[in-house]
Protein backbone atom coordinates (compact mmCIF):
# COMPACT_ATOMS: atom_id res chain seq x y z
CA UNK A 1 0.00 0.00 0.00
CA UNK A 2 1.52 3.64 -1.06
CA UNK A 3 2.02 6.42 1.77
CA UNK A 4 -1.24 8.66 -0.42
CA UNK A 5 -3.07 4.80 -0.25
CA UNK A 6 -2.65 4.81 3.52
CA UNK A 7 -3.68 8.41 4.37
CA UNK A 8 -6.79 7.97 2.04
CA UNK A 9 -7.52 5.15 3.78
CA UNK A 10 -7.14 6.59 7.42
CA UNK A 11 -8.80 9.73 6.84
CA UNK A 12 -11.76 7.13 5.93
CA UNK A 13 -11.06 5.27 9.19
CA UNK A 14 -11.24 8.57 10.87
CA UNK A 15 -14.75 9.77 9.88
CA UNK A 16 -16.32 6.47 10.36
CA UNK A 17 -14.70 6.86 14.21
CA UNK A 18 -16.23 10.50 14.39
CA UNK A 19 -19.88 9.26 12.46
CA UNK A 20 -19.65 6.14 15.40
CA UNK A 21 -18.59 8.77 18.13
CA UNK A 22 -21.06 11.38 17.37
CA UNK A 23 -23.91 8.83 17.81
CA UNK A 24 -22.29 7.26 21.24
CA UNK A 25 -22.29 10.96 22.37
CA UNK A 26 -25.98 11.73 21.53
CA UNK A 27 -27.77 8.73 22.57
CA UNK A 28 -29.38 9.09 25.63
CA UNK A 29 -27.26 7.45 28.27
CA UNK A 30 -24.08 7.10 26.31
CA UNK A 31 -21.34 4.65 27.51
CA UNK A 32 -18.32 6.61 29.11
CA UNK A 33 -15.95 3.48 28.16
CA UNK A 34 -17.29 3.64 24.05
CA UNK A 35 -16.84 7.25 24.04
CA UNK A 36 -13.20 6.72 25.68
CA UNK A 37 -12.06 4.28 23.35
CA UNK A 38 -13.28 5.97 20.38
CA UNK A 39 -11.60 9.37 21.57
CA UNK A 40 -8.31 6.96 21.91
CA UNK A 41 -8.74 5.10 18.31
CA UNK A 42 -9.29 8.71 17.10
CA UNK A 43 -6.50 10.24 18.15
CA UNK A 44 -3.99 7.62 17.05
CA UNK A 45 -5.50 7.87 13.54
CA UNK A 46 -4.65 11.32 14.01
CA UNK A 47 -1.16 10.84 15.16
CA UNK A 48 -0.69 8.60 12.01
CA UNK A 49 -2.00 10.85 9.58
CA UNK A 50 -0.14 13.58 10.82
CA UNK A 51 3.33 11.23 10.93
CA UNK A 52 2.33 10.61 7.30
CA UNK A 53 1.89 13.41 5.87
CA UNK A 54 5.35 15.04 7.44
CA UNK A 55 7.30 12.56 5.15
């Protein structure tokens, strides 16, 4: 898989985390531990990308 291949496919990653997130967050009663691991799985998508994307 090429670098661009990768990033394409972690920005994807990445909005399907925030679409998943966004409807933990506004349910009623929303599970601390979903929203925490989400938040986490974002964030090293994140990291990635922006590891990537220096090169």
């Amino acid at each position: 898989m090429s670098t661009v291949e990768r990033i394409e496919s972690l920005k994807f990653k990445h909005a399907q985390i925030d679409q998943r997130l966004h409807s933990e967050a506004t349910r009623p009663m929303p599970d601390e531990a979903v929203l925490h691991a989400l938040k986490k799985q974002k964030l090293q998508i994140k990291d990635e990308l922006h590891t990537l994307q220096e090169r």
